[in-house]
PDB file of N, CA and C in Angstrom:
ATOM      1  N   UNK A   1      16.816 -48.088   8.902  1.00  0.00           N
ATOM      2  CA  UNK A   1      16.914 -46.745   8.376  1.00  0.00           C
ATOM      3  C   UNK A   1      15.501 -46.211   8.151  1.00  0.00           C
ATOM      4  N   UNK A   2      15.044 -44.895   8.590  1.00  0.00           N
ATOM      5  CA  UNK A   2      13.842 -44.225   8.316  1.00  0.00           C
ATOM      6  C   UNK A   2      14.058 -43.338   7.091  1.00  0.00           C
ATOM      7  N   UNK A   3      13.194 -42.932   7.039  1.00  0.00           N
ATOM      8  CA  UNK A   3      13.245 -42.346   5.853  1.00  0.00           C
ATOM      9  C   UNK A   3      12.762 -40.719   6.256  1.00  0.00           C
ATOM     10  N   UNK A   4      13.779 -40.096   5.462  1.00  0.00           N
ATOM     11  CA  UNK A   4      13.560 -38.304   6.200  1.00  0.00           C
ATOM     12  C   UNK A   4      12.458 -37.823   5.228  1.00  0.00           C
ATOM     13  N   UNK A   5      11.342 -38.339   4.399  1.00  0.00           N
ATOM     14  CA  UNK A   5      10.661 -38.052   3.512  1.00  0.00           C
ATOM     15  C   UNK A   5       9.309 -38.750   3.982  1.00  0.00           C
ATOM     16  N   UNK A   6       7.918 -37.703   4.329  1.00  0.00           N
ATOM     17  CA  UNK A   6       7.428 -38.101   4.731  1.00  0.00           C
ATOM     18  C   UNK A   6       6.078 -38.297   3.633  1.00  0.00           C
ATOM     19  N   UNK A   7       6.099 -39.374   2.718  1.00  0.00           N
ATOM     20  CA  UNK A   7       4.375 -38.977   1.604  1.00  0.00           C
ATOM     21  C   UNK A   7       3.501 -39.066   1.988  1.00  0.00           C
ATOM     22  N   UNK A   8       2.765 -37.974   1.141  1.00  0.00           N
ATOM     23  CA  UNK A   8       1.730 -37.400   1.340  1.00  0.00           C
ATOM     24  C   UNK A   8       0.763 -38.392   1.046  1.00  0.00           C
ATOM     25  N   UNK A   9      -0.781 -39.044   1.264  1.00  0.00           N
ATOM     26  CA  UNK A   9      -1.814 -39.308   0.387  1.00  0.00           C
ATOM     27  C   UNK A   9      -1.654 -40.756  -0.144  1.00  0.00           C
ATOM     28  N   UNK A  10      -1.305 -41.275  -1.929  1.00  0.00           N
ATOM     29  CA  UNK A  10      -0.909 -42.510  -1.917  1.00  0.00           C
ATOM     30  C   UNK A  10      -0.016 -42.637  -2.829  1.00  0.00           C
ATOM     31  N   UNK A  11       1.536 -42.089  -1.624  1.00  0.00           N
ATOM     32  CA  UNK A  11       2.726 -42.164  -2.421  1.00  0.00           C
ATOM     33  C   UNK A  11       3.332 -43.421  -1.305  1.00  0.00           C
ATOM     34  N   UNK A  12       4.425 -43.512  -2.201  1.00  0.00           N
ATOM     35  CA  UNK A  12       5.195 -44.822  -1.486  1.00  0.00           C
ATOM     36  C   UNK A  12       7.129 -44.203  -1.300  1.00  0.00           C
ATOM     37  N   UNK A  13       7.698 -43.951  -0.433  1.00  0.00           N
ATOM     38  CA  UNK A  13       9.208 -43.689  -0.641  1.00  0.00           C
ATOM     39  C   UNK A  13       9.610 -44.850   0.180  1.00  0.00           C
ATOM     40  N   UNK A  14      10.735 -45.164  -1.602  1.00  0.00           N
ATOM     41  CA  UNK A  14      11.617 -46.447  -1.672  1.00  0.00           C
ATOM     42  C   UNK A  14      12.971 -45.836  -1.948  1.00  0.00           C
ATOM     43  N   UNK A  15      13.957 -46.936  -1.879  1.00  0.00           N
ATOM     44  CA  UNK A  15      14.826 -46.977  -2.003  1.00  0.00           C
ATOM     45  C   UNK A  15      15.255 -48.110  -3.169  1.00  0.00           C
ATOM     46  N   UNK A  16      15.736 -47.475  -4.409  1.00  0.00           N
ATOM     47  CA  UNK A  16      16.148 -48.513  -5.942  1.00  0.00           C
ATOM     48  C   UNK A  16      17.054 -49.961  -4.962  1.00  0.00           C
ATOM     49  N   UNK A  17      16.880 -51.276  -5.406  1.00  0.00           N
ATOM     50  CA  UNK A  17      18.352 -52.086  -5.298  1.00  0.00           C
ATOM     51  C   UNK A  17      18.995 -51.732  -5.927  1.00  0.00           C
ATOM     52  N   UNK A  18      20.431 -52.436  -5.384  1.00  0.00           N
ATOM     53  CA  UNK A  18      21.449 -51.927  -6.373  1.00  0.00           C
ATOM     54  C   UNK A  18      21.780 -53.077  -7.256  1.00  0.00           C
ATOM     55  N   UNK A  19      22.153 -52.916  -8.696  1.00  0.00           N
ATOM     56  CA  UNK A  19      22.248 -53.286  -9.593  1.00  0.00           C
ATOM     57  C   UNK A  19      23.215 -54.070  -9.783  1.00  0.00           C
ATOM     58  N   UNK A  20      23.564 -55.664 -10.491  1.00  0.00           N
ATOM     59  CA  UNK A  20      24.306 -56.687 -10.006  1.00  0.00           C
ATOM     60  C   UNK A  20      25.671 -55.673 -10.917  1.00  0.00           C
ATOM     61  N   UNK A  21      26.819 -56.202 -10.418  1.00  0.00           N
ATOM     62  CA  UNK A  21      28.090 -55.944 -10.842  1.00  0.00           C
ATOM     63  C   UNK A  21      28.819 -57.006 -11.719  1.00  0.00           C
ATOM     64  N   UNK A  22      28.025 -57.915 -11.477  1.00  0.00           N
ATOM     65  CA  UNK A  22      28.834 -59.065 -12.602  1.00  0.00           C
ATOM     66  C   UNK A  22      27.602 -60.274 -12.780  1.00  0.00           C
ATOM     67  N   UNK A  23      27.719 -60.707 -14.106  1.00  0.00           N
ATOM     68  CA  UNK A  23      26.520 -61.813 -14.638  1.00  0.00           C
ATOM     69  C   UNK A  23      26.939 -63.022 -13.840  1.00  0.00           C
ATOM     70  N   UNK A  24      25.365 -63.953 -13.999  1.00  0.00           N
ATOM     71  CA  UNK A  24      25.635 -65.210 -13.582  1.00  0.00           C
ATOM     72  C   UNK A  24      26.882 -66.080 -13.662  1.00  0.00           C
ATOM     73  N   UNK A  25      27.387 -66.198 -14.894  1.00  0.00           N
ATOM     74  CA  UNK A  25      28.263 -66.896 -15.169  1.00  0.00           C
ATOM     75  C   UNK A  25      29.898 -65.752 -14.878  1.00  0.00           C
ATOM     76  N   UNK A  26      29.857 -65.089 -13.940  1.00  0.00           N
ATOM     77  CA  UNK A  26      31.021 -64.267 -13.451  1.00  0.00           C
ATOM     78  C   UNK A  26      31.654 -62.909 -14.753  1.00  0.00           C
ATOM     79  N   UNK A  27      31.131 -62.696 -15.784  1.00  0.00           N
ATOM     80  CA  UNK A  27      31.177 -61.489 -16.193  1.00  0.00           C
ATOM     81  C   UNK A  27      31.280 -60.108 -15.809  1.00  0.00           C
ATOM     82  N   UNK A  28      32.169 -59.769 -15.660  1.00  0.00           N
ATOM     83  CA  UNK A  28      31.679 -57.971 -14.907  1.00  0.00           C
ATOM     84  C   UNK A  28      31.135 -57.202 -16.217  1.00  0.00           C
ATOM     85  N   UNK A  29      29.987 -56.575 -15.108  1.00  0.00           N
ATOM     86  CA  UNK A  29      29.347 -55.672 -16.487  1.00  0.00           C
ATOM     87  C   UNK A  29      29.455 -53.830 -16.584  1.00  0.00           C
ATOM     88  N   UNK A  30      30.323 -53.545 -17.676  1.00  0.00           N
ATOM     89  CA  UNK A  30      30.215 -52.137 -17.725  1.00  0.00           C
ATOM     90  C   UNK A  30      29.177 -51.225 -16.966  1.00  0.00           C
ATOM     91  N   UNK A  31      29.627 -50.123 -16.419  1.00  0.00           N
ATOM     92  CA  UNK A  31      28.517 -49.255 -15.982  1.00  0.00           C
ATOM     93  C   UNK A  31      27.833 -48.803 -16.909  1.00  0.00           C
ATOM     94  N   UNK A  32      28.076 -48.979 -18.756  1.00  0.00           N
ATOM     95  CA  UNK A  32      26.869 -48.210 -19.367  1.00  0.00           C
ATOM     96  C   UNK A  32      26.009 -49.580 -19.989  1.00  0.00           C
ATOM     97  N   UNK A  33      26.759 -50.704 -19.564  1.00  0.00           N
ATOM     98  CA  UNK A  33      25.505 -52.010 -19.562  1.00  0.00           C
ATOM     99  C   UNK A  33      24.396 -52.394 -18.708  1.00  0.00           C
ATOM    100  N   UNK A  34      24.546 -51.657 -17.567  1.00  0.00           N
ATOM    101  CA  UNK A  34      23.643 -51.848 -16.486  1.00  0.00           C
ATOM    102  C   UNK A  34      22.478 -51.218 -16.419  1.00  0.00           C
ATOM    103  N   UNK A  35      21.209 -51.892 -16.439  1.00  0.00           N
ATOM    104  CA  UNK A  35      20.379 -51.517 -16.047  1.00  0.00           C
ATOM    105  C   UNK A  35      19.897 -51.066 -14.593  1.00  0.00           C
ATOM    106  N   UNK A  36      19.180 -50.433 -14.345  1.00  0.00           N
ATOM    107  CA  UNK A  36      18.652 -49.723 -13.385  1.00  0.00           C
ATOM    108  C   UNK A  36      17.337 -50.677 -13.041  1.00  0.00           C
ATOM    109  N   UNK A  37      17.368 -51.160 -11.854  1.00  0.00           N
ATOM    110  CA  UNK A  37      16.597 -52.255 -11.120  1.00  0.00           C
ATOM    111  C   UNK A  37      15.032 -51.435 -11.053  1.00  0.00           C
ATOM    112  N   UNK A  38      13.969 -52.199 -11.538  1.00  0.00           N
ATOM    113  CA  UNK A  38      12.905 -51.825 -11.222  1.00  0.00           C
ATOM    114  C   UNK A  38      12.305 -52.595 -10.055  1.00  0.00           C
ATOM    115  N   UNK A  39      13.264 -53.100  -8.953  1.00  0.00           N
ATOM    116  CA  UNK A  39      12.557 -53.354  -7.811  1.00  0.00           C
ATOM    117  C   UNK A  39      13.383 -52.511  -6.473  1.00  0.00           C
ATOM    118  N   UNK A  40      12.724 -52.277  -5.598  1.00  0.00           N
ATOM    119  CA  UNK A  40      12.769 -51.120  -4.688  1.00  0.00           C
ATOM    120  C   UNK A  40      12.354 -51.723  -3.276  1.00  0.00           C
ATOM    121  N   UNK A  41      12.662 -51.230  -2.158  1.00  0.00           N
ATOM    122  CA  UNK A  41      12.453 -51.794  -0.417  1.00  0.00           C
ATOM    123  C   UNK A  41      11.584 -50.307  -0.024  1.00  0.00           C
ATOM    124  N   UNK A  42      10.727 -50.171   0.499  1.00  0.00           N
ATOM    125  CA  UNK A  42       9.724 -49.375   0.717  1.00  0.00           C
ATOM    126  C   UNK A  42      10.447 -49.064   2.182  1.00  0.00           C
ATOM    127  N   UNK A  43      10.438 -47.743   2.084  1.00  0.00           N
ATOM    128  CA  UNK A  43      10.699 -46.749   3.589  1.00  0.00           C
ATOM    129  C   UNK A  43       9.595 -45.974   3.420  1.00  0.00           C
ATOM    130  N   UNK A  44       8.848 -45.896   3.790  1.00  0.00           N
ATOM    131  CA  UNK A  44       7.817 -45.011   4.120  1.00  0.00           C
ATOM    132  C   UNK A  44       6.209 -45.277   3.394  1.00  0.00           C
ATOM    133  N   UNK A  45       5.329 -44.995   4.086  1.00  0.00           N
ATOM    134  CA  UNK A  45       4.227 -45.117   2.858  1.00  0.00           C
ATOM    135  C   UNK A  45       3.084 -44.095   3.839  1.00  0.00           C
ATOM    136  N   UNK A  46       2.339 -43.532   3.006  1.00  0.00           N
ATOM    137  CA  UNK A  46       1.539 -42.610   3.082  1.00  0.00           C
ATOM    138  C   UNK A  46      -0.012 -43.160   3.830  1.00  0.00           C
ATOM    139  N   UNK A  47      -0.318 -41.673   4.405  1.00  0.00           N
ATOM    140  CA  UNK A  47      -1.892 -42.600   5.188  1.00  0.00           C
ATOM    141  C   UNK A  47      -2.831 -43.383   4.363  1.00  0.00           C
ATOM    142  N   UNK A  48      -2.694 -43.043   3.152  1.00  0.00           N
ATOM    143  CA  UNK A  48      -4.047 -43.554   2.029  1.00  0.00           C
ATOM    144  C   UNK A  48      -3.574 -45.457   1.600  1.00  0.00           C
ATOM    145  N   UNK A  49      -2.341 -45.843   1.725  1.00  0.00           N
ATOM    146  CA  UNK A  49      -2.067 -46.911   1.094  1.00  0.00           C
ATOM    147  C   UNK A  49      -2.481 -47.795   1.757  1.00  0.00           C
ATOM    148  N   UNK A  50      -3.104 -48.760   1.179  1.00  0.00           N
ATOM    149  CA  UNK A  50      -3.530 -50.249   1.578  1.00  0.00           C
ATOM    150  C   UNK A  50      -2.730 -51.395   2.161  1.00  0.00           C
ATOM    151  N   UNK A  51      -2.209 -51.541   0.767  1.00  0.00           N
ATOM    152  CA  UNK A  51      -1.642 -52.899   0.211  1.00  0.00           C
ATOM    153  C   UNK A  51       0.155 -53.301   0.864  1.00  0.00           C
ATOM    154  N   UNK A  52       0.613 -51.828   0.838  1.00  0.00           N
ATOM    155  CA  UNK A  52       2.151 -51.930   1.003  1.00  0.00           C
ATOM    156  C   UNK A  52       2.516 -51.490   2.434  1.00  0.00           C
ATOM    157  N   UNK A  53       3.263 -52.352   2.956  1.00  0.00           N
ATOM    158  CA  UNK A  53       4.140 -51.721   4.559  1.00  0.00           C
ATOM    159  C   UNK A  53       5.459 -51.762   4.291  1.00  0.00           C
ATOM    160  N   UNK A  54       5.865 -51.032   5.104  1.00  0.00           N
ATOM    161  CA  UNK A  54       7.348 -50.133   5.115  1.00  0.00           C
ATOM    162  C   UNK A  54       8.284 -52.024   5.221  1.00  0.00           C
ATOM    163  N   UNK A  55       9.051 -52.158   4.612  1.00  0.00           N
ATOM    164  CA  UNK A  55      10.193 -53.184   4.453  1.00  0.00           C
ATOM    165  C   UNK A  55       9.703 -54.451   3.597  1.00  0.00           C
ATOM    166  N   UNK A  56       8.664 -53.782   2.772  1.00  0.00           N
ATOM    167  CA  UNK A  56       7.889 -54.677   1.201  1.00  0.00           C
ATOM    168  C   UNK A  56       9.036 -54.653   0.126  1.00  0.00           C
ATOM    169  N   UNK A  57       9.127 -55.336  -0.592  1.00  0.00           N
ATOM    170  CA  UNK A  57      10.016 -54.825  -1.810  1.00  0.00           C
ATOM    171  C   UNK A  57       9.063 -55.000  -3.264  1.00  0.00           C
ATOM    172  N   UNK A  58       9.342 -53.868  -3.791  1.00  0.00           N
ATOM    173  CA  UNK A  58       8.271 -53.524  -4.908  1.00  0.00           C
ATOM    174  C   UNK A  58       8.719 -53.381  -6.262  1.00  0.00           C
ATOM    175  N   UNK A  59       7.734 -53.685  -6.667  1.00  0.00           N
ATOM    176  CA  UNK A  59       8.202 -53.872  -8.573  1.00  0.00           C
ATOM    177  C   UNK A  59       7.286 -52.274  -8.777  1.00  0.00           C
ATOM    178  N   UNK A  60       7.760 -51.758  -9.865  1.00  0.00           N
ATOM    179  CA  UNK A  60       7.280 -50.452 -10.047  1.00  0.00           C
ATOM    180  C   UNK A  60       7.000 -49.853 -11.428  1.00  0.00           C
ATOM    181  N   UNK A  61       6.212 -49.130 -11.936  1.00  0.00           N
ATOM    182  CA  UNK A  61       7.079 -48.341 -13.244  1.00  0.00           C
ATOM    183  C   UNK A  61       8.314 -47.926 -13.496  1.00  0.00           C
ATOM    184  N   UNK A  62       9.200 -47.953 -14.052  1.00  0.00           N
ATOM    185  CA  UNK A  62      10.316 -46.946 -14.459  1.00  0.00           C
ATOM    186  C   UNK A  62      10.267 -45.672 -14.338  1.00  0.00           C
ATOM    187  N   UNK A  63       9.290 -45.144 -15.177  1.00  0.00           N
ATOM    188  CA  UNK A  63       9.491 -43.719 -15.723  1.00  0.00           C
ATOM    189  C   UNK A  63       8.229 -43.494 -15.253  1.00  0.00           C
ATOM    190  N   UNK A  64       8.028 -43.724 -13.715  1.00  0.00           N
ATOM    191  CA  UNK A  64       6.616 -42.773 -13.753  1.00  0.00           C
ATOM    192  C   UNK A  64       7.068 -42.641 -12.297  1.00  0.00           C
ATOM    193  N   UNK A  65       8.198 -42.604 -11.532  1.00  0.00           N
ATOM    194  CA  UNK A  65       8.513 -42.302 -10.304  1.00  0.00           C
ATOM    195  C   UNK A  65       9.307 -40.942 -10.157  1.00  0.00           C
ATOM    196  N   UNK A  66       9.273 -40.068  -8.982  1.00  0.00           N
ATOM    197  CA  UNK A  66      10.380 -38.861  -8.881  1.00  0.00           C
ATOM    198  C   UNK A  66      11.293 -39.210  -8.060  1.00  0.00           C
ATOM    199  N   UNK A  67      12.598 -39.065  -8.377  1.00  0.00           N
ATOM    200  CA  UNK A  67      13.862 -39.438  -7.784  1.00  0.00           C
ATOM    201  C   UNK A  67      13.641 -38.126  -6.796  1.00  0.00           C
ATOM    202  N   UNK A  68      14.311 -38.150  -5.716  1.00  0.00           N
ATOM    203  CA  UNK A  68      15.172 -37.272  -4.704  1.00  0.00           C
ATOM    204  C   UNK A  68      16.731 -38.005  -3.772  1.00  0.00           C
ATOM    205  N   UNK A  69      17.541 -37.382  -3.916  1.00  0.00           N
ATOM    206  CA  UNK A  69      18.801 -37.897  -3.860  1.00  0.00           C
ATOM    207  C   UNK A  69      18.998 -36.525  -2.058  1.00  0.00           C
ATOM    208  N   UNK A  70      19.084 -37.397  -0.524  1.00  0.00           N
ATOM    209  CA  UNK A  70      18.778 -37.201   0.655  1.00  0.00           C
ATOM    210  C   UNK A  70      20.045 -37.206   1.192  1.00  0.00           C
ATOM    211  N   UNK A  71      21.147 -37.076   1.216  1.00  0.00           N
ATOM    212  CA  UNK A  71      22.566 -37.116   2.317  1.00  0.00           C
ATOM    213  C   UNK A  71      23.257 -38.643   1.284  1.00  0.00           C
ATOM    214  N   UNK A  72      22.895 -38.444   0.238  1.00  0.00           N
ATOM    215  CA  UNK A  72      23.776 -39.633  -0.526  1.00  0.00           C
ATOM    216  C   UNK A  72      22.736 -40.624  -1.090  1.00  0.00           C
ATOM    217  N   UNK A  73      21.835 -40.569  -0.800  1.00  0.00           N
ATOM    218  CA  UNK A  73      20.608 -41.935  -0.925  1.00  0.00           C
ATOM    219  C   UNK A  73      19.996 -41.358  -2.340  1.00  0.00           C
ATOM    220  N   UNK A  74      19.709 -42.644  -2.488  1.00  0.00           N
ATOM    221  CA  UNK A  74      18.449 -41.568  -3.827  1.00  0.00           C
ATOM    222  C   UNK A  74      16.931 -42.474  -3.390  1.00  0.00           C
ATOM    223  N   UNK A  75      16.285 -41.959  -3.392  1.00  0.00           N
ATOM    224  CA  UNK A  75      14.646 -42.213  -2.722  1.00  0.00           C
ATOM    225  C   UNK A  75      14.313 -41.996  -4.056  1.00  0.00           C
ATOM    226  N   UNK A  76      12.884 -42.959  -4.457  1.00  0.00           N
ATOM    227  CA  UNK A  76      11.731 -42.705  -5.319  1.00  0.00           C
ATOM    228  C   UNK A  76      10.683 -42.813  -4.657  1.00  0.00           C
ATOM    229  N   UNK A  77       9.942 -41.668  -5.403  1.00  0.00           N
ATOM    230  CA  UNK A  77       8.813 -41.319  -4.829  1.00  0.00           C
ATOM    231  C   UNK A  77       7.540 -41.800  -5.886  1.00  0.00           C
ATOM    232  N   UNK A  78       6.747 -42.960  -5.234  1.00  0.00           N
ATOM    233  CA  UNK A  78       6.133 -43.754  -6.152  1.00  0.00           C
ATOM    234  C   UNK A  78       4.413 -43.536  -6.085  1.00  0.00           C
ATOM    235  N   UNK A  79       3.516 -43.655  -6.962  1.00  0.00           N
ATOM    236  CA  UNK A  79       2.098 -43.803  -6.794  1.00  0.00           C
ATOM    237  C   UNK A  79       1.989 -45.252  -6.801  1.00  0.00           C
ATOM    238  N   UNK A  80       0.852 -45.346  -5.847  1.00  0.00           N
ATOM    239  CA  UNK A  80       0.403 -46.502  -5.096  1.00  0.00           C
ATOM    240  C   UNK A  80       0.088 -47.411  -6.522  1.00  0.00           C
ATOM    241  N   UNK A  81      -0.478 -46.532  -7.649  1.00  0.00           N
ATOM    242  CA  UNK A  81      -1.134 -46.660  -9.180  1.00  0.00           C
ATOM    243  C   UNK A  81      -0.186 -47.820  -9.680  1.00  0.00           C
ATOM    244  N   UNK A  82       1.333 -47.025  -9.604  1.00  0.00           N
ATOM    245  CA  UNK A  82       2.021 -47.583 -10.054  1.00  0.00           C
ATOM    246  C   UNK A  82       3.046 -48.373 -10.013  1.00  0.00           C
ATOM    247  N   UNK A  83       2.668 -48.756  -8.640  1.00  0.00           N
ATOM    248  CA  UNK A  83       3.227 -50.486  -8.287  1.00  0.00           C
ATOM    249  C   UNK A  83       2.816 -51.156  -8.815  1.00  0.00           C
ATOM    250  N   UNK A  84       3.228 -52.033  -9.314  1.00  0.00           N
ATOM    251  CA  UNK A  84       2.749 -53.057 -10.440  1.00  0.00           C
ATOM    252  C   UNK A  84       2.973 -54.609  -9.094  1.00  0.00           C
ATOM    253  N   UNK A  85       3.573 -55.106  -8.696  1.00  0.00           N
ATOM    254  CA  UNK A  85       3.679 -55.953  -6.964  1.00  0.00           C
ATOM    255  C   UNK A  85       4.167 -56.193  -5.869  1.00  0.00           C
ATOM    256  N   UNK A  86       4.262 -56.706  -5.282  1.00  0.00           N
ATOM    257  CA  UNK A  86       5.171 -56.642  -3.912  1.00  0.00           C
ATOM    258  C   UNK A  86       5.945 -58.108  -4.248  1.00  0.00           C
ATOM    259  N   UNK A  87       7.221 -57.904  -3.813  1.00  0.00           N
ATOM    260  CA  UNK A  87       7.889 -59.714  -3.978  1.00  0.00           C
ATOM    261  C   UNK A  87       7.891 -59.951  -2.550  1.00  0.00           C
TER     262      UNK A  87
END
């Protein structure tokens, strides 16, 4: 899958994982128990970035990314700043 979002400079567009549905030990977990995954699969990355290529998966800030939601997808749009690593 490409990504219809092309960043500018040293942004990164990812795509969130999705978030487990049931604990280790087989629990299903409410949708208002779930956290929101701070690791992400990189579709796209901008001319300025170094470190990251497109199909990296990245640990990130939370609250310092802009969502855009594309034909159903939701993309974050990340600074290079604020990758914190690649797994």
């Amino acid at each position: 899958m490409t990504s219809p979002i092309k960043p500018l400079a040293d942004r990164v567009v990812a795509v969130r994982e999705v978030a487990p549905t049931k604990t280790a030990s087989g629990l299903y977990l409410p949708e208002a128990a779930k956290e929101k995954p701070a690791l992400a699969e990189v579709k796209a990355v901008g001319p300025d970035i170094k470190g990251i290529k497109v199909g990296d998966k990245i640990v990130y800030k939370e609250y310092s990314t802009t969502e855009l939601t594309i034909d159903g997808i939701e993309y974050l749009l990340v600074k290079e700043d604020d990758v914190l690593a690649t797994v």
